[in-house]
C-alpha atoms as a PDB file:
ATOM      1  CA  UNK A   1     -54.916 131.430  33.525  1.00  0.00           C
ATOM      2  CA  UNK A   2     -58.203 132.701  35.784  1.00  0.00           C
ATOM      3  CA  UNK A   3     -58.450 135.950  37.247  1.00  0.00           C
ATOM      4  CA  UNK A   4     -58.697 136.526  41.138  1.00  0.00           C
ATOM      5  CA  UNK A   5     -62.427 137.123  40.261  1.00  0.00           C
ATOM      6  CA  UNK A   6     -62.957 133.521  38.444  1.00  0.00           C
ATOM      7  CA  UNK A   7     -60.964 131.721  40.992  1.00  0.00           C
ATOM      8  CA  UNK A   8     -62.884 133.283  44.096  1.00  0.00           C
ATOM      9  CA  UNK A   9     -65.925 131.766  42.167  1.00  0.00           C
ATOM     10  CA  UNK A  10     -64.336 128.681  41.744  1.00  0.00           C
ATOM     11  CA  UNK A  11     -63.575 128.608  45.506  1.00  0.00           C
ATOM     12  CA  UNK A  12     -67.021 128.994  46.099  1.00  0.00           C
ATOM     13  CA  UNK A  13     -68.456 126.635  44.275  1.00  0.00           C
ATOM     14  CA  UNK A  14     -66.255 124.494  45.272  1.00  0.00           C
ATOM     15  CA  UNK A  15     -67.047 124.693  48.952  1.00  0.00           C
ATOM     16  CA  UNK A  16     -70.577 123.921  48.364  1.00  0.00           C
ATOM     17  CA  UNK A  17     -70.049 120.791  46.772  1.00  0.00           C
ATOM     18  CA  UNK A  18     -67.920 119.874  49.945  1.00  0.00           C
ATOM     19  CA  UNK A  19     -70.239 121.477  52.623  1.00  0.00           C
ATOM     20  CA  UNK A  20     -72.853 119.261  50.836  1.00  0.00           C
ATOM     21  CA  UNK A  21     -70.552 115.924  51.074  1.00  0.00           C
ATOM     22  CA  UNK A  22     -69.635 116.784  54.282  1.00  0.00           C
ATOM     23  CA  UNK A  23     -72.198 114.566  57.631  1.00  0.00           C
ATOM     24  CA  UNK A  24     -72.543 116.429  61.197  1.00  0.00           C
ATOM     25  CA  UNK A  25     -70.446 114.027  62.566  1.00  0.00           C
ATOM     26  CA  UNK A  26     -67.645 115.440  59.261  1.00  0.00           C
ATOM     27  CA  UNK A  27     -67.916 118.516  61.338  1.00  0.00           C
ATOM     28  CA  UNK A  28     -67.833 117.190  64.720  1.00  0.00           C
ATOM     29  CA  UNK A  29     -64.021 115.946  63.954  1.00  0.00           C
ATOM     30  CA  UNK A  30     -62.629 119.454  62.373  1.00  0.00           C
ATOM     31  CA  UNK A  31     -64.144 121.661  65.225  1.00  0.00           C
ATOM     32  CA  UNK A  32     -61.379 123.803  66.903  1.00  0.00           C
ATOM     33  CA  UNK A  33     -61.641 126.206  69.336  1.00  0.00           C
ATOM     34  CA  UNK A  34     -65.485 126.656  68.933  1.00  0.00           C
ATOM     35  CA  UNK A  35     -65.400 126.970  65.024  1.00  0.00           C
ATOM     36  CA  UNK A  36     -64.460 124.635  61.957  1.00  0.00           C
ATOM     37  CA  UNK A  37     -61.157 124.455  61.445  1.00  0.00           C
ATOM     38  CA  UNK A  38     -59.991 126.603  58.514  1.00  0.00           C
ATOM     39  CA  UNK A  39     -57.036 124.619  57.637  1.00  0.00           C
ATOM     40  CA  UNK A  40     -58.981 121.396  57.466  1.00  0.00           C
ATOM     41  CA  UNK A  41     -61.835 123.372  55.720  1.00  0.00           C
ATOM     42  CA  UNK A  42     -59.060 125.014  52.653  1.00  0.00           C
ATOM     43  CA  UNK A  43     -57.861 121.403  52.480  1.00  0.00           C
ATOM     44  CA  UNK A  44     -61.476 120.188  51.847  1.00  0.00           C
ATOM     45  CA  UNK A  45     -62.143 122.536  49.205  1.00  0.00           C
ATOM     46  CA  UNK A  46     -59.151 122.455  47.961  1.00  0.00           C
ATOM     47  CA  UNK A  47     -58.063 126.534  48.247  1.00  0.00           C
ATOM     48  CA  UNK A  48     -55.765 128.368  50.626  1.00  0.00           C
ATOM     49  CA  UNK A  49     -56.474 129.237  53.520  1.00  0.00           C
ATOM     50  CA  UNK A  50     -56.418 132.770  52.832  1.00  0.00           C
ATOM     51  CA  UNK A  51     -58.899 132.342  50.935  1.00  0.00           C
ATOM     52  CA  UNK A  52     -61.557 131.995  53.328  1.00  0.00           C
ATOM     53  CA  UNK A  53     -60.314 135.126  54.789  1.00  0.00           C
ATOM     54  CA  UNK A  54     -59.765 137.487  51.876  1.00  0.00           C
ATOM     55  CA  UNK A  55     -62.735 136.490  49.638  1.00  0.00           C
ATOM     56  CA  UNK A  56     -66.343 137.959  51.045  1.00  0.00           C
ATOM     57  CA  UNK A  57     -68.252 135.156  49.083  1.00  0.00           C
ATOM     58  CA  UNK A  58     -66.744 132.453  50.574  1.00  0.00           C
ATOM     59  CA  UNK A  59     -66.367 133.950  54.308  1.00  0.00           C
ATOM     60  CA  UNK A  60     -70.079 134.846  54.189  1.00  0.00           C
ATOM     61  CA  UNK A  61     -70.658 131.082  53.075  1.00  0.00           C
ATOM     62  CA  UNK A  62     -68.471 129.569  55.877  1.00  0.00           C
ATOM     63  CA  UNK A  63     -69.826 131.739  58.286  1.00  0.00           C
ATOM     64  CA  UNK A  64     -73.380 131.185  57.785  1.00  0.00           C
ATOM     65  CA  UNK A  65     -72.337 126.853  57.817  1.00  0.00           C
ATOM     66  CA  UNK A  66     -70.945 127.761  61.094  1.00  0.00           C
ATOM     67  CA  UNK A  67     -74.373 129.161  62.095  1.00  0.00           C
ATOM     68  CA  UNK A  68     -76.583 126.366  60.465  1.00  0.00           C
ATOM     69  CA  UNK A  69     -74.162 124.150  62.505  1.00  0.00           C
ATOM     70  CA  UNK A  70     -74.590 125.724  65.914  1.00  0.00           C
ATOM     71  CA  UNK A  71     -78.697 125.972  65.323  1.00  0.00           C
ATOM     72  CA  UNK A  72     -78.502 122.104  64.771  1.00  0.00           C
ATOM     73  CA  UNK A  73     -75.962 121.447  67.785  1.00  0.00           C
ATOM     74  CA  UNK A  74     -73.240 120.476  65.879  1.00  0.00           C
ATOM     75  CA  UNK A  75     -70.612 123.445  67.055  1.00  0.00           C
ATOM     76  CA  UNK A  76     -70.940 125.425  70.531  1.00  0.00           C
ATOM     77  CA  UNK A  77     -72.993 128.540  70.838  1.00  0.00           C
ATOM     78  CA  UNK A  78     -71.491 131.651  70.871  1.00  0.00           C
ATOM     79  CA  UNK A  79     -70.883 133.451  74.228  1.00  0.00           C
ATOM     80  CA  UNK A  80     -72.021 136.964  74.516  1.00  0.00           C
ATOM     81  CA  UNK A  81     -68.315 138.331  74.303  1.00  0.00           C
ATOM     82  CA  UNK A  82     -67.988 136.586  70.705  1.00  0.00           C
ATOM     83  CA  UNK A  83     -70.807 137.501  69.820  1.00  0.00           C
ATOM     84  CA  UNK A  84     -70.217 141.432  69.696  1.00  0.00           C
ATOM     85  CA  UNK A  85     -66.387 141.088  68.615  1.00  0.00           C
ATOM     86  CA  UNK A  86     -67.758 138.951  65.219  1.00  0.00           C
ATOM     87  CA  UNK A  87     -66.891 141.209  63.100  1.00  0.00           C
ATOM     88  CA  UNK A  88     -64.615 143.915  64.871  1.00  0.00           C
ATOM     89  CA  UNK A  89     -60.308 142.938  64.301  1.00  0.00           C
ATOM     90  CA  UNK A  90     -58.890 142.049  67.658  1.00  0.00           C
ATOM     91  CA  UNK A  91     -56.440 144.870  68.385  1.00  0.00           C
ATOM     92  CA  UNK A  92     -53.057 144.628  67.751  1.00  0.00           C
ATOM     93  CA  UNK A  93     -50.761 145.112  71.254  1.00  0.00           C
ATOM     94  CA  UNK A  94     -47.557 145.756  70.682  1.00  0.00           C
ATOM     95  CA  UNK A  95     -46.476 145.224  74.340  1.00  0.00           C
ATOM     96  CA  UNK A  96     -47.210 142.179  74.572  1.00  0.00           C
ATOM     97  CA  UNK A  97     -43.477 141.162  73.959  1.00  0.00           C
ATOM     98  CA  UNK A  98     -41.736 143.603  75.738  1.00  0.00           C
ATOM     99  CA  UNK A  99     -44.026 142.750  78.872  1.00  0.00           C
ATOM    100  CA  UNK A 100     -43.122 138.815  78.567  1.00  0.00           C
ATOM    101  CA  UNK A 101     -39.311 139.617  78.224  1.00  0.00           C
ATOM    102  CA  UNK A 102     -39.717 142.076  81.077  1.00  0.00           C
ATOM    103  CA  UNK A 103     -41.141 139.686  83.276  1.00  0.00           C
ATOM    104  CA  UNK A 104     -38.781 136.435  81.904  1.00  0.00           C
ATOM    105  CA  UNK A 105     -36.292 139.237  83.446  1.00  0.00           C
ATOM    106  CA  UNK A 106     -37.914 140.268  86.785  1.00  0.00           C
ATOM    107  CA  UNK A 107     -38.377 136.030  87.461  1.00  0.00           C
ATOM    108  CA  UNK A 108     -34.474 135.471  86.986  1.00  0.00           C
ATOM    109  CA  UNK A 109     -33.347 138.721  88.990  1.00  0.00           C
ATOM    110  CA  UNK A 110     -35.618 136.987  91.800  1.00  0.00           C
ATOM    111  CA  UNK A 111     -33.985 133.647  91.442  1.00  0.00           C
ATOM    112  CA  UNK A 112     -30.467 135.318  92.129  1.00  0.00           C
ATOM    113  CA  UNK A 113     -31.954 137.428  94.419  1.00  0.00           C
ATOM    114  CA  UNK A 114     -33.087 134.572  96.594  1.00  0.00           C
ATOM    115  CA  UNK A 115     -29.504 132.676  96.107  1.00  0.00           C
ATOM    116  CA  UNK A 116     -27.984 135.845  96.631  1.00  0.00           C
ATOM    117  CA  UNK A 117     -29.618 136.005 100.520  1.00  0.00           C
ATOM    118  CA  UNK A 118     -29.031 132.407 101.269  1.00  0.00           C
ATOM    119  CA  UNK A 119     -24.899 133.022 100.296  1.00  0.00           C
ATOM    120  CA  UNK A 120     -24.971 136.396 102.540  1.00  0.00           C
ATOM    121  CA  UNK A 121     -27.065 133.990 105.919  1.00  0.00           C
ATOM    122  CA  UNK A 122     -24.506 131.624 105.226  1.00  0.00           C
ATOM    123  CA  UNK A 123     -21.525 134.343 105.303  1.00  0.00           C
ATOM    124  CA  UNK A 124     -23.173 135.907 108.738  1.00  0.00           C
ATOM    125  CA  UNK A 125     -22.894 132.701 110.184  1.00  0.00           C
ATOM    126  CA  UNK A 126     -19.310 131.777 109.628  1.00  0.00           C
ATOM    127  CA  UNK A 127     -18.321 135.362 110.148  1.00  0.00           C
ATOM    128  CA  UNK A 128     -20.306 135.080 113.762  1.00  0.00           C
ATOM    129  CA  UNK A 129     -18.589 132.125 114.688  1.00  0.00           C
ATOM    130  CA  UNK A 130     -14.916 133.142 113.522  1.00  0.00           C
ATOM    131  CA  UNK A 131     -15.700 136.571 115.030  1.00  0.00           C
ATOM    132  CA  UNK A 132     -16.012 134.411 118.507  1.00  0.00           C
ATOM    133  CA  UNK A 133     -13.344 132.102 117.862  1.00  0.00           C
ATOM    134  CA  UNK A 134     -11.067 135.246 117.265  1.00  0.00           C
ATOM    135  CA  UNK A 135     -12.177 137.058 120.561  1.00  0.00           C
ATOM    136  CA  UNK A 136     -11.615 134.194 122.510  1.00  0.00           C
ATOM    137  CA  UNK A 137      -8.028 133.654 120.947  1.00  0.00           C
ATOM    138  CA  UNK A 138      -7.265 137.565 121.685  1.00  0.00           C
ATOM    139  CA  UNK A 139      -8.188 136.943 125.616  1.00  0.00           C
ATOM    140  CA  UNK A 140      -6.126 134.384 125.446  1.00  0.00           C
ATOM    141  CA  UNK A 141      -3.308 136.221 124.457  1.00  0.00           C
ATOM    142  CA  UNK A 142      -2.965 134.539 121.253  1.00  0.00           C
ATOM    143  CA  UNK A 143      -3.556 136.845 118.479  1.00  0.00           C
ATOM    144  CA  UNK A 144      -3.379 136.027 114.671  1.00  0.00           C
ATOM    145  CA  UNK A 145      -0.729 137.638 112.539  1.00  0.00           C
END
């Protein structure tokens, strides 16, 4: 059985024989999102795709193909904003859920809320007309029991 250092190698030779195999217009059809797409990549060379984030040989190697693409054309440039978060880890929010259940929340009290108004209008209304029919019955001398 290989070590995790023989395999990484293995990965890595193993994505230069595909980059090499691989046309412009090969690339063209697994862009995603600006970039190749690593799940089509791993299944090209035949790894994981953890792989082509945990070993340094092979990230180096896909990032510099991602370069050599964009130079020729083949993949979008970067914009300036990518450009300085390359290499930094996008932080890690851990409000995110509780805002999106918070405002799921706040967008169904509204709905009731608005129901909730158009039930009291329509209560005003009937009370405002049975509040005249009942005056009119009392100076008429006919009052309800």
């Amino acid at each position: 059985m290989a070590s995790g250092q023989q395999k990484a190698q293995e990965n890595c030779k193993a994505f230069d024989v595909w980059r090499v195999t691989q046309t412009d217009d090969d690339f063209k059809q697994i862009v995603y999102r600006g970039q190749l797409n690593r799940i089509e990549v791993a299944k090209g060379v035949g790894c994981g795709k953890s792989a082509l984030k945990q070993n340094p040989a092979l990230r180096k190697a896909l990032n510099s193909l991602e370069n050599e693409l964009r130079e020729r054309g083949v993949l979008p440039p970067l914009t300036e904003s990518a450009k300085q978060s390359v290499d930094k880890p996008k932080p890690y929010d851990n409000t995110v859920n509780r805002k999106l259940l918070d405002s799921k929340r706040v967008s169904s009290l509204e709905t009731e809320n608005i129901e909730l108004k158009a039930k009291v209008k329509e209560l005003e209304v009937q009370l405002e007309r049975f509040g005249e029919l009942s005056e009119v019955l009392s100076e008429m001398g006919f009052m309800p029991r």
